[in-house]
Protein backbone atom coordinates (compact mmCIF):
# COMPACT_ATOMS: atom_id res chain seq x y z
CA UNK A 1 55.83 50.67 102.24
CA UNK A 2 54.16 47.52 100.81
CA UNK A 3 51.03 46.82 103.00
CA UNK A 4 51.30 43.21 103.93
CA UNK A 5 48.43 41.62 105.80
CA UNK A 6 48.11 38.23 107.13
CA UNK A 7 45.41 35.96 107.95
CA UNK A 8 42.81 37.33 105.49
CA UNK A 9 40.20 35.11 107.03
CA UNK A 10 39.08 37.86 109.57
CA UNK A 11 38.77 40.53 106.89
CA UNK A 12 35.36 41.93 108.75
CA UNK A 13 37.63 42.80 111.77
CA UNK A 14 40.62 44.26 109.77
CA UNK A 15 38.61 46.14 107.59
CA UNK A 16 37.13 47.73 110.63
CA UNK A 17 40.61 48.84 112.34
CA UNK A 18 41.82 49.67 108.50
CA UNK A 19 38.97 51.76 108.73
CA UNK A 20 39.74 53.67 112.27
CA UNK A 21 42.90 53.72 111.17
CA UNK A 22 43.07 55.49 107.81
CA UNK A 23 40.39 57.90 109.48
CA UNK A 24 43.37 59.69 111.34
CA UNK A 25 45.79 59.56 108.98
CA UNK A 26 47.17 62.87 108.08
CA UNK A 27 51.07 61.74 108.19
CA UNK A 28 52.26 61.37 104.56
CA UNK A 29 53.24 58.22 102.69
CA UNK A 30 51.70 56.21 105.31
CA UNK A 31 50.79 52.17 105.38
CA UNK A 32 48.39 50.46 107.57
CA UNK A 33 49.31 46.58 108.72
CA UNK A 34 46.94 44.32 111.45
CA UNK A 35 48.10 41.51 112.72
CA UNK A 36 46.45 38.06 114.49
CA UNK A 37 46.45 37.60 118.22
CA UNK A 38 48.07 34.22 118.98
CA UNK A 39 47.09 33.59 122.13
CA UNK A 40 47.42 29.44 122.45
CA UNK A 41 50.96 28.81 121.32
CA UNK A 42 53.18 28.43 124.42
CA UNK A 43 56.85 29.80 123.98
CA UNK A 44 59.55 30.61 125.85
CA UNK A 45 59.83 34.10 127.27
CA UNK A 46 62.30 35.60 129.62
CA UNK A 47 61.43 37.09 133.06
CA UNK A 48 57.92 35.04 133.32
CA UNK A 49 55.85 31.46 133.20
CA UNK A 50 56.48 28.27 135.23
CA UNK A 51 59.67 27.52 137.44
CA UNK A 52 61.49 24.66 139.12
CA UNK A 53 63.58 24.59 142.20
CA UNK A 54 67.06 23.99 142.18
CA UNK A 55 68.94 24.00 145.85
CA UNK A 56 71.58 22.55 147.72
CA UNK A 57 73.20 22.79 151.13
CA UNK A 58 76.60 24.68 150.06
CA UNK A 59 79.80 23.59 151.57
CA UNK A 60 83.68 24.52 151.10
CA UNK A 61 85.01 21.33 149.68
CA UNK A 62 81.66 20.49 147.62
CA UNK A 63 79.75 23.96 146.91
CA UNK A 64 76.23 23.64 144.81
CA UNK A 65 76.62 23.11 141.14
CA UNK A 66 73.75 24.66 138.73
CA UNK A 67 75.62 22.72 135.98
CA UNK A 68 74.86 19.46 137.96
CA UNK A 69 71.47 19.78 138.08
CA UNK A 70 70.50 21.38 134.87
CA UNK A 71 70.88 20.06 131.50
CA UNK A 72 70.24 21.25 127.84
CA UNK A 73 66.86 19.03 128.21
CA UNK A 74 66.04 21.57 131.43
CA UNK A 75 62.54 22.91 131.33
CA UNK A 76 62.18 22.19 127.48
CA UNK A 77 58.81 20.38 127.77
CA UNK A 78 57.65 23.23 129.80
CA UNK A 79 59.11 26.38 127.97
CA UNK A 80 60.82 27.10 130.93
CA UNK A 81 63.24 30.02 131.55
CA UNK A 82 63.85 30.41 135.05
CA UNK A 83 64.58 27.74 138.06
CA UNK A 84 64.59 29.03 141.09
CA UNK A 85 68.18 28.83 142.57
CA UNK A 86 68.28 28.36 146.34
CA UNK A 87 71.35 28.32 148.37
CA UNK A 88 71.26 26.62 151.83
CA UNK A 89 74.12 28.38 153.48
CA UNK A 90 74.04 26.34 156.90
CA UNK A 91 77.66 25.62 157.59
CA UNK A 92 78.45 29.08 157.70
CA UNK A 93 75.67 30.53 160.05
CA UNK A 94 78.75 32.11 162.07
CA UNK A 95 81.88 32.16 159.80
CA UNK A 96 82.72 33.77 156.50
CA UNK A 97 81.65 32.26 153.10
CA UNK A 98 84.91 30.62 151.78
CA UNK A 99 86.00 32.08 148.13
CA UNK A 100 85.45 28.57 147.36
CA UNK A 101 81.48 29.44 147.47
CA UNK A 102 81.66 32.62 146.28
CA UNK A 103 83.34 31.23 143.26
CA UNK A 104 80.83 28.62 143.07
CA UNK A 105 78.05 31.52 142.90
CA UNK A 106 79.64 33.12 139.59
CA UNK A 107 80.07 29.69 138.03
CA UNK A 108 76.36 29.01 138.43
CA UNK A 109 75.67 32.29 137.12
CA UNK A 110 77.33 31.60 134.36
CA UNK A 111 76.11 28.33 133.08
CA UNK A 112 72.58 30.11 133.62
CA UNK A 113 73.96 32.71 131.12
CA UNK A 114 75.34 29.92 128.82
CA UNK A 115 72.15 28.48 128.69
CA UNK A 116 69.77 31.54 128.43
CA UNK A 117 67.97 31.24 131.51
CA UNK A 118 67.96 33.87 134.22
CA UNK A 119 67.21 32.49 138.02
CA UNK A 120 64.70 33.76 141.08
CA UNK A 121 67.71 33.77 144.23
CA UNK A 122 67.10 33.06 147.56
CA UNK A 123 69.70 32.49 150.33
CA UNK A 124 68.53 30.75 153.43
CA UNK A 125 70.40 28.75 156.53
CA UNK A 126 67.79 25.68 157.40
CA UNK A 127 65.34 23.49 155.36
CA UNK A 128 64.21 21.84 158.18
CA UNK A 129 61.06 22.87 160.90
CA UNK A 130 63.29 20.72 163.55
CA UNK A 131 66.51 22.83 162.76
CA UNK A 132 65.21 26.75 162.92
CA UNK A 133 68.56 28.21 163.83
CA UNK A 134 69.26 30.58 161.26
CA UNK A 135 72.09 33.30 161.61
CA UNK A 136 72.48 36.63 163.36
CA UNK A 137 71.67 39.48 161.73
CA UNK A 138 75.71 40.19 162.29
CA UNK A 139 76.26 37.17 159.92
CA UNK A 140 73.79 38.34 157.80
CA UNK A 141 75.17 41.48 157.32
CA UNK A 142 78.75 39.87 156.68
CA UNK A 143 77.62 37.63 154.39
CA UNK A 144 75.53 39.77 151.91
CA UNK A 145 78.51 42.14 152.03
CA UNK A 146 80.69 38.99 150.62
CA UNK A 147 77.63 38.67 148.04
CA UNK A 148 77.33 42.50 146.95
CA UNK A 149 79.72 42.04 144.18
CA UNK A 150 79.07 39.06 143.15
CA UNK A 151 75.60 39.89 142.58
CA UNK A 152 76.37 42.80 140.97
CA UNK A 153 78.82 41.03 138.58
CA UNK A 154 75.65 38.16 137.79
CA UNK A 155 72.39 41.48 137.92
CA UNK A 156 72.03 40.10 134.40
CA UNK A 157 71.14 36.69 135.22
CA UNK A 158 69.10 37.34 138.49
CA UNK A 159 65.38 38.01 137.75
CA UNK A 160 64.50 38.83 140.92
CA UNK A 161 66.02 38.38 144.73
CA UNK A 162 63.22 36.78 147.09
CA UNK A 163 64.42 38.11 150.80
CA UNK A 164 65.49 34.78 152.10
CA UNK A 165 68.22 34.45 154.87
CA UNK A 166 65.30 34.52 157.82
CA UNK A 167 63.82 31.39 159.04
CA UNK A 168 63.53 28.05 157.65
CA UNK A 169 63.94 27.88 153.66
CA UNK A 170 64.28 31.46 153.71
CA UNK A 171 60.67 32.41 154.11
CA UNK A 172 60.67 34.53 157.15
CA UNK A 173 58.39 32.24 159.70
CA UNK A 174 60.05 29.65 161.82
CA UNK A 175 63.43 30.80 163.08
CA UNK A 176 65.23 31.02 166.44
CA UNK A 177 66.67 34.30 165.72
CA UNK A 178 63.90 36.38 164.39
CA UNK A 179 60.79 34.61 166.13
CA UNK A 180 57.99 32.80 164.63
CA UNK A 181 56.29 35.82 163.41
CA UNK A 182 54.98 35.64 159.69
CA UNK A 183 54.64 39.24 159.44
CA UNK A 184 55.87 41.56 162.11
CA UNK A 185 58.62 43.59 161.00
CA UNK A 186 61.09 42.75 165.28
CA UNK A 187 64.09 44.62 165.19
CA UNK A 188 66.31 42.08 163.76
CA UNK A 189 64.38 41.39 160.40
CA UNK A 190 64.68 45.00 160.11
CA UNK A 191 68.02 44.88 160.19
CA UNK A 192 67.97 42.63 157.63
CA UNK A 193 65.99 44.58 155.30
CA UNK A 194 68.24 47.82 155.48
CA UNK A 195 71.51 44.87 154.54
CA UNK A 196 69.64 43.86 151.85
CA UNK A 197 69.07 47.46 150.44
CA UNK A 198 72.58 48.20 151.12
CA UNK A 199 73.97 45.45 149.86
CA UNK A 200 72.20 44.57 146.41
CA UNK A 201 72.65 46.30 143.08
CA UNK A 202 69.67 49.28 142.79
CA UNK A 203 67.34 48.45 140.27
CA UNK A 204 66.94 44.45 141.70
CA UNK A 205 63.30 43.63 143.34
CA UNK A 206 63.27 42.00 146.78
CA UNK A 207 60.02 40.11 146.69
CA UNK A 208 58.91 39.06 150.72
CA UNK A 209 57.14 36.81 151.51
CA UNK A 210 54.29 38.44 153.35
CA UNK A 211 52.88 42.20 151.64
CA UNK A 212 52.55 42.81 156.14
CA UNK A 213 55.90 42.80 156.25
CA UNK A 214 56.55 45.80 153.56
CA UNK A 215 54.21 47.70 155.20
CA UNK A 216 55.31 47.25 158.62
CA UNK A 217 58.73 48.42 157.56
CA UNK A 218 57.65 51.22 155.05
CA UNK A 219 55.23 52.73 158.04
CA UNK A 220 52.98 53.04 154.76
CA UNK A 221 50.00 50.73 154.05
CA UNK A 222 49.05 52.28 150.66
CA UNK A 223 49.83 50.32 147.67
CA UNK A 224 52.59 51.71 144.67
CA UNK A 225 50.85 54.25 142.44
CA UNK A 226 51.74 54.54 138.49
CA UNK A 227 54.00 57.57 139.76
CA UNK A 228 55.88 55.60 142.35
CA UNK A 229 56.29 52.48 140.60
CA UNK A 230 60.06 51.87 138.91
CA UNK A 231 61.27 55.09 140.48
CA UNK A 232 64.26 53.03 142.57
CA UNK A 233 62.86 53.81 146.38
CA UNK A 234 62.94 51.27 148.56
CA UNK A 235 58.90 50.54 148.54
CA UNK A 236 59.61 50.58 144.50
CA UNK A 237 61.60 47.45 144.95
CA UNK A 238 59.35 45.54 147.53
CA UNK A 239 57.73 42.87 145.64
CA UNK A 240 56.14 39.57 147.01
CA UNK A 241 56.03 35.68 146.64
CA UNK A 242 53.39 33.46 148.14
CA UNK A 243 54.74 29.49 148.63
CA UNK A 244 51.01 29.14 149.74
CA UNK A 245 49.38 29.80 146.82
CA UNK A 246 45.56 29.03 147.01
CA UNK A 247 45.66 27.49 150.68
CA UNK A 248 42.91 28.07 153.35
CA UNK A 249 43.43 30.86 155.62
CA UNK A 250 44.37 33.51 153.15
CA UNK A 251 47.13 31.57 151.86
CA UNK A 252 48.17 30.29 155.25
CA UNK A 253 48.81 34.09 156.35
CA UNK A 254 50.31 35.63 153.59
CA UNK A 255 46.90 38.35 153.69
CA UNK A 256 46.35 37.93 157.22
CA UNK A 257 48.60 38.10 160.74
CA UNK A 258 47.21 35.49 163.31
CA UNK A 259 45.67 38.59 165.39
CA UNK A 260 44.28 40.16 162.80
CA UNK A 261 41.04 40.32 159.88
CA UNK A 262 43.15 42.08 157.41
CA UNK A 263 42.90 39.62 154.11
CA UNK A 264 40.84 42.05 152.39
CA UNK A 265 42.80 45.11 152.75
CA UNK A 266 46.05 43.41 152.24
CA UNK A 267 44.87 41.35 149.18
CA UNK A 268 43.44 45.19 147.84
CA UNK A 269 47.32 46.07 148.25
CA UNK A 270 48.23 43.19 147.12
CA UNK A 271 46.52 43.61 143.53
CA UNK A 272 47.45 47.59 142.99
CA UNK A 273 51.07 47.48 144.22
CA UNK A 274 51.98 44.00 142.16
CA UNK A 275 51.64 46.35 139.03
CA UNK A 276 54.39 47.88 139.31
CA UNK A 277 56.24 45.17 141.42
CA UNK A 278 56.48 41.44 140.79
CA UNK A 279 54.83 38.48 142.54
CA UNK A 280 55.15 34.98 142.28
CA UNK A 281 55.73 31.98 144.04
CA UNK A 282 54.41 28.28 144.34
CA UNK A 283 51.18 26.24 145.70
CA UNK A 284 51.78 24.25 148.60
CA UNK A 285 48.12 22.75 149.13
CA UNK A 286 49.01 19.03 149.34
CA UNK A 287 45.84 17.69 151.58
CA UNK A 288 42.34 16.36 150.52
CA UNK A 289 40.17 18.30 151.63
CA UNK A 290 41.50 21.66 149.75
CA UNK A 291 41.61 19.65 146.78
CA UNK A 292 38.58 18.43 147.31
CA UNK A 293 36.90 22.51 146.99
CA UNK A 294 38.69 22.74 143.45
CA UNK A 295 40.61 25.86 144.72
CA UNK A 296 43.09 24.73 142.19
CA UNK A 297 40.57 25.80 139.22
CA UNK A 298 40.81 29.40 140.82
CA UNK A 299 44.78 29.79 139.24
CA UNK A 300 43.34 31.64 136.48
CA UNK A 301 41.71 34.31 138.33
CA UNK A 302 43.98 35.17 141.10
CA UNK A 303 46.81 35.09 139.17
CA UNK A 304 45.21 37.47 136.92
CA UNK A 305 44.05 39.75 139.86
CA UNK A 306 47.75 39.48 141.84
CA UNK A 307 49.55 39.90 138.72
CA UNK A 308 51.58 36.80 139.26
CA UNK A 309 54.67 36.04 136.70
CA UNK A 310 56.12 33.02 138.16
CA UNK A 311 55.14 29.67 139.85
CA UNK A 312 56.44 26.33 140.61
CA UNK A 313 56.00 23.74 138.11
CA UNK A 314 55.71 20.50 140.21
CA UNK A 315 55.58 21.64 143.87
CA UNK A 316 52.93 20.63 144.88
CA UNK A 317 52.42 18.10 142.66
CA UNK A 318 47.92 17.56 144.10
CA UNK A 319 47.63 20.96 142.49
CA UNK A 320 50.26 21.64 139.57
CA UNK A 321 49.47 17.53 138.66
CA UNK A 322 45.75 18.73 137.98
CA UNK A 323 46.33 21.81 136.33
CA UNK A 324 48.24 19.47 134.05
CA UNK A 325 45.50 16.82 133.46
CA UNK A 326 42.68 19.60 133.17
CA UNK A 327 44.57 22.02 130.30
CA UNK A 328 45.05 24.69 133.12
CA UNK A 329 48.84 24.34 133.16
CA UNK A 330 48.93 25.51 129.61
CA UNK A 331 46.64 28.12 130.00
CA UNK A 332 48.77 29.48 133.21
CA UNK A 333 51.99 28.96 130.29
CA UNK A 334 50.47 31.40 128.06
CA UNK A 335 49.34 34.23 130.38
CA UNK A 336 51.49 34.24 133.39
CA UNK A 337 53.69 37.34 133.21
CA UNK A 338 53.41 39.55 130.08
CA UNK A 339 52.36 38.55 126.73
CA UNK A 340 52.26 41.16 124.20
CA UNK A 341 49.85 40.97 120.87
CA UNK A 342 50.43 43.66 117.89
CA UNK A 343 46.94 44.30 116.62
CA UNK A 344 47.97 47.11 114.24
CA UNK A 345 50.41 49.55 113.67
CA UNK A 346 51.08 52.43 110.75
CA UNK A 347 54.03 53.81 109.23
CA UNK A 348 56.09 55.74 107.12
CA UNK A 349 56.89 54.24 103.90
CA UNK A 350 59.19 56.46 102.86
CA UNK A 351 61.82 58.47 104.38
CA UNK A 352 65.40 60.21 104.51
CA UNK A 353 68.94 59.79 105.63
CA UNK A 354 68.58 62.22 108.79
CA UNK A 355 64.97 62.85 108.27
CA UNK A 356 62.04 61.05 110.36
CA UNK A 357 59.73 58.52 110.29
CA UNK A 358 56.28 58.43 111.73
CA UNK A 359 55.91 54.94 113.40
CA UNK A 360 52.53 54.17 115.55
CA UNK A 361 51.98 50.81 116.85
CA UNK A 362 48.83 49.39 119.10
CA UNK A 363 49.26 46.41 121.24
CA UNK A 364 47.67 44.79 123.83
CA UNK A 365 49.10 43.15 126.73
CA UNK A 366 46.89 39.99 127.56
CA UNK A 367 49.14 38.21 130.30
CA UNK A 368 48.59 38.52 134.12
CA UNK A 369 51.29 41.11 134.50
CA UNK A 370 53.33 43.58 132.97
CA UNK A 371 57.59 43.65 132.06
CA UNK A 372 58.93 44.84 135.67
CA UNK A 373 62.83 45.04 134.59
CA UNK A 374 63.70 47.99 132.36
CA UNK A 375 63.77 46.89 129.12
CA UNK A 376 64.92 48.72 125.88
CA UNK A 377 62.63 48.67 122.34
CA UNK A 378 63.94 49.25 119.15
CA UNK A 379 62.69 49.66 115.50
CA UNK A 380 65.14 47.82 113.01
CA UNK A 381 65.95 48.30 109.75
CA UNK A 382 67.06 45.20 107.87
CA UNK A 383 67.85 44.13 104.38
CA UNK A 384 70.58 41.60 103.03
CA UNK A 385 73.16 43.55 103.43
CA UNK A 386 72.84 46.42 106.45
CA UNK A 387 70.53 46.17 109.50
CA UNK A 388 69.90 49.61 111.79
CA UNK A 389 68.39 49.67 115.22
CA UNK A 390 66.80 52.76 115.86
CA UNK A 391 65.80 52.82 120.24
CA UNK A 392 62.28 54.15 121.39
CA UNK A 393 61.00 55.95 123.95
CA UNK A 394 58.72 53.32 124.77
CA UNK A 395 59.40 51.63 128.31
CA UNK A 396 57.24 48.27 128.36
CA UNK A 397 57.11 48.22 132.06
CA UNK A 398 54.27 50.43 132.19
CA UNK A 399 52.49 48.45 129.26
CA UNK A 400 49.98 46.78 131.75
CA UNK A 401 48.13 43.58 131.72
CA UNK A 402 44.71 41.54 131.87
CA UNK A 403 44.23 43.15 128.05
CA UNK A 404 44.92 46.51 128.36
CA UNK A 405 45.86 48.38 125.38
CA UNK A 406 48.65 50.55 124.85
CA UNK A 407 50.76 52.78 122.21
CA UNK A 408 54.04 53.06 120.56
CA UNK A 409 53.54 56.53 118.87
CA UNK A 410 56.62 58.46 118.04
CA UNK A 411 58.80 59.67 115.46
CA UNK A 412 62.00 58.25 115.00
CA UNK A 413 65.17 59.61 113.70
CA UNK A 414 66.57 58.36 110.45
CA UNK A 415 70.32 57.72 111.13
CA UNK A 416 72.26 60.32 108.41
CA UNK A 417 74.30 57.29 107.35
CA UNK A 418 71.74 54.90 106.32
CA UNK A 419 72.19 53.49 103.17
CA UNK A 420 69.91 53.94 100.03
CA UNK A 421 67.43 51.01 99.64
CA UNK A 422 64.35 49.09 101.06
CA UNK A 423 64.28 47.82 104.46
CA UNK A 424 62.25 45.19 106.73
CA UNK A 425 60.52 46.81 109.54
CA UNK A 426 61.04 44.66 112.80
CA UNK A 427 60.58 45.41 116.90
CA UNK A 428 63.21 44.13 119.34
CA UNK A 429 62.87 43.78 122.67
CA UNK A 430 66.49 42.65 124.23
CA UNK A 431 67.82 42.33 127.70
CA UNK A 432 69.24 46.05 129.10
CA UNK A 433 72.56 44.30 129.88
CA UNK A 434 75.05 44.15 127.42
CA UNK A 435 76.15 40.92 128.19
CA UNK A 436 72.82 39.17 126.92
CA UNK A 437 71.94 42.16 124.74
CA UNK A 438 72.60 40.22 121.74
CA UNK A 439 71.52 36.85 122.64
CA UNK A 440 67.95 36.13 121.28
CA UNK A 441 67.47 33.66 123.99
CA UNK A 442 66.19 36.77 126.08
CA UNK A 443 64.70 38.94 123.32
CA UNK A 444 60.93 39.57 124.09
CA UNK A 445 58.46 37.17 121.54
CA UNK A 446 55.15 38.83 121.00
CA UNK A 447 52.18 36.12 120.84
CA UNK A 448 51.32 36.91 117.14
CA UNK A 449 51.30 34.48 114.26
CA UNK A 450 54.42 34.54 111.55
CA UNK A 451 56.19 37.33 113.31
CA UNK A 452 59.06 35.61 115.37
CA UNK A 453 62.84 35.42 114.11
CA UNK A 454 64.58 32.80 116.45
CA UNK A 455 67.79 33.62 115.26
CA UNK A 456 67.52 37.32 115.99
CA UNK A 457 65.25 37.49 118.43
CA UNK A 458 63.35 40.24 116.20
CA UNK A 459 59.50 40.07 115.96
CA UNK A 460 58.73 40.71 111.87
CA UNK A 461 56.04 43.66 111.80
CA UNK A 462 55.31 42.68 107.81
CA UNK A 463 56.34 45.95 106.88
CA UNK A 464 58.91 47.64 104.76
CA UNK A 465 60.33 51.42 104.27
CA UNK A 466 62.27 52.68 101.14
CA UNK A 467 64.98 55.08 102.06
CA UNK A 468 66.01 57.82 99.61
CA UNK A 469 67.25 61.21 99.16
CA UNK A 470 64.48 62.10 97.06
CA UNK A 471 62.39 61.68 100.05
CA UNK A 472 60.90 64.96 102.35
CA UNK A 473 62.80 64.61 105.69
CA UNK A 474 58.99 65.87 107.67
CA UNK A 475 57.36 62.87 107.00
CA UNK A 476 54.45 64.76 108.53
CA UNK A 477 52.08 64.78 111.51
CA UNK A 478 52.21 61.94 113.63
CA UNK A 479 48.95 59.76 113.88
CA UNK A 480 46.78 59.13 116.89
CA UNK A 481 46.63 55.65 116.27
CA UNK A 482 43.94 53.24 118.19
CA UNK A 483 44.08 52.66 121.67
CA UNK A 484 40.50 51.20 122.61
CA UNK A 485 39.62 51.53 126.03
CA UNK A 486 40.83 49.05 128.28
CA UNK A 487 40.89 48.10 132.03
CA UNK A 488 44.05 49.90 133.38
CA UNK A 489 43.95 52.50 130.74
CA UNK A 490 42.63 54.83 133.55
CA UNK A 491 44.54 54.52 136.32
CA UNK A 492 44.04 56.64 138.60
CA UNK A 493 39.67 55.62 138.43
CA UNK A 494 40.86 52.32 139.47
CA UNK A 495 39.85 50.90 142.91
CA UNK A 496 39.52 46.85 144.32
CA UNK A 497 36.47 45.17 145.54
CA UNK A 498 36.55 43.15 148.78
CA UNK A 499 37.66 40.49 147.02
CA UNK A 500 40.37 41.63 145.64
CA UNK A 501 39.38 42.11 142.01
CA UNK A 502 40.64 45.23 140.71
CA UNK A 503 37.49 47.58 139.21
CA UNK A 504 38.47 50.29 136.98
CA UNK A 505 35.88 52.80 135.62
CA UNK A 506 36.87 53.83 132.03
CA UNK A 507 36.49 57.17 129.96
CA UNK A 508 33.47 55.81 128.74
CA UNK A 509 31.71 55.13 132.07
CA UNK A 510 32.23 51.47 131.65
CA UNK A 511 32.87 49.39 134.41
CA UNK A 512 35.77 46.84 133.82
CA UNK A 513 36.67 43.93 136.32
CA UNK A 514 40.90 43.22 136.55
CA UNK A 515 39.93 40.37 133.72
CA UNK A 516 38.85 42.80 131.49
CA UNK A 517 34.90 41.72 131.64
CA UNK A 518 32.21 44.44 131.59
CA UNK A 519 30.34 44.82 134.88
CA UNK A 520 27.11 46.35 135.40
């Protein structure tokens, strides 16, 4: 393997992880490559960053169109990848959805597919505070039976499902039929949470709008641990979204009932269980006098400490119209949700047809939150003429954020039919559904320099192997790789202030805050 390093100008730093590096090398024919952190550029990625809504009140002879709202131009200026898709289903509070709609549903789907863009769903029956009749939970029932297919059919497309259906715009608070509670779990809204379970395809995330409200239902106040999270239970797919993002009040209730002092505690839940569960949402502060405390200049921090992967773009425009004018909107484009950086890796050089290959890679993941759909990695193997994908055990999901380091370390198996010759080394990230699999549009990009390939949606790890016969098929013992200490790389120490900041003490007795700053 040719070693092929880029950006010489921080030699003092490579030479150092070279260093570390070569230090535990034992494997044979092995190659060390570093790579630079690019950390400023913002680029599209799926499954995270800023959002727009997209809704419309749906009807049998004129059902909502994505395609007439959306254009080739969508979200471009932005790096956009998801709008949220809301679907105001208030003529039909007490009859079936016609096929009509339902039809309508898959279309939209669809041009979201054409244009590689997946969508945050909500249903809901009102928009307006002076119109709270929403429908039974009889209707509900019917009509997410209708869906269940249909959203099935479009899992591909459909990032997450926000719980919708109760109260006005879906967000579980004003409503004739459920009561004006924000959090208490009545009989009826638990009605609607079993439908949605029933009815929805297994590995999808509900997010709700108030963390109470998973509680309440779960009979369990404790937040997801690293053993829970992704395991397909019910409190595995409770995530949340807050459409009061920085408010007074606790985000006008979404950490605190109106009887109740509970904003620490929840916002402690809040910032363990969202790693392993998304959150998201929008600000809705839109009056002086919040501006006027610069709560908007806190983005950074909370979304950071809540693990946030998605928020409106221009609603409210006070707050998102600063962050724009002050350089925080780009800042909030590069770290919201994951972003991955390679910072070195070693591998084989050399190897056999049906042999192995050691391959160790470090990375760090610098955004706000982790990947929280499962998502597939593969080493390829690509030259002019033949390209091999070889899958890892690696599942991203648990690669967590605010800096924290983690490992690809494994040996992979050389295919018995690969062809004599050199070959590129490359990672790729795709979508788990086959329908998008090949479509670089959803490919994960890792923020590095000189390492994306638009057209494949393959992230260049400047590294090549020679494959012969003449090679040993035990291309030795694997390497240990660096993995510096980071804040989540101990789990299980972690704990949150009363504030909500996530503390984790590391193997090295270091105190780390959520951010990744040292703390006395």
């Amino acid at each position: 393997m040719q070693r092929k390093l880029q950006n010489m100008a921080d030699m003092k730093k490579i030479l150092f992880l070279s260093g570390l590096l070569i230090a535990s090398m034992i494997s044979l024919n092995a190659s060390v490559v570093t790579y630079t952190p690019d950390n400023t550029t913002v680029f599209k990625n799926p499954e995270r960053g800023f959002t727009e809504e997209l809704n419309g009140k749906v009807s049998e002879s004129s059902p909502y169109r994505v395609k007439n709202h959306i254009d080739a131009n969508w979200g471009k200026n932005d790096k956009m990848t998801m709008p949220v898709v809301l679907y105001n289903f208030g003529n039909f509070k007490s009859q079936d959805l016609p096929q009509a709609v339902l039809n309508g549903f898959d279309e939209d789907m669809q041009t979201l597919r054409d244009m590689g863009l997946k969508c945050v769903l909500r249903f809901a029956y009102t928009e307006r505070e002076s119109d709270k009749v929403d429908a039974t939970p009889e209707w509900v029932h019917r009509h997410l039976q209708q869906l269940k297919p249909h959203l099935e059919a479009n899992e591909d497309v459909i990032y997450v499902l926000e719980a919708g259906f109760v109260g006005v715009w879906g967000e579980w608070y004003y409503s004739t039929n459920y009561g004006d509670e924000t959090q208490h779990v009545t009989a009826n809204r638990r009605k609607v949470i079993e439908y949605l379970f029933e009815n929805t395809p297994a590995a999808m995330f509900i997010l709700f709008r108030y963390p109470m409200i998973q509680q309440e239902y779960l009979k369990d106040k404790t937040p997801l641990t690293a053993a829970e999270g992704f395991s397909g239970t019910q409190k595995a797919r409770m995530g949340c979204h807050n459409d009061a993002f920085l408010h007074d009040w606790g985000n006008m209730g979404t950490y605190a009932s109106d009887d109740s002092d509970d904003d620490p505690k929840m916002r402690r839940y809040v910032a363990t269980h969202c790693l392993y569960t998304p959150n998201g949402g929008e600000t809705n502060i839109d009056d002086d006098d919040a501006l006027a405390k610069k709560r908007y200049t806190q983005a950074p921090s909370e979304m950071a400490t809540y693990h946030w992967s998605f928020c409106g773009s221009t609603y409210a425009t006070p707050v998102t119209g600063r962050w724009r004018s002050s350089g925080l909107f780009d800042t909030l484009n590069v770290y919201m949700g994951y972003r991955y950086n390679l910072m070195s890796a070693q591998y084989s050089d050399q190897a056999a047809p049906g042999g192995k290959a050691n391959v160790v890679i470090s990375l760090r993941n610098v955004g706000y939150a982790p990947l929280y759909n499962e998502r597939p990695v593969y080493l390829v193997l690509k030259n002019s003429s033949k390209t091999y994908t070889l899958k890892l055990n690696a599942d991203p999901r648990r690669w967590l954020p605010n800096g924290t380091w983690s490992l690809i370390r494994e040996q992979v198996d050389i295919p018995s039919d690969v062809e004599e010759g050199s070959y590129d080394l490359y990672l790729w990230m795709p979508d788990r559904h086959e329908s998008i699999k090949n479509d670089p549009r959803y490919a994960v990009r890792f923020g590095n320099k000189n390492v994306w390939d638009n057209n494949t949606g393959y992230n260049d790890l400047n590294a090549s192997i020679t494959i012969s016969n003449s090679v040993p098929k035990d291309p030795g013992i694997l390497p240990e790789g660096i993995e510096e200490v980071s804040p989540h790389s101990a789990v299980s120490n972690q704990k949150v202030l009363e504030d909500g900041q996530v503390l984790v003490l590391t193997q090295d007795g270091k105190k780390y805050t959520v951010n990744g700053q040292m703390v006395q």
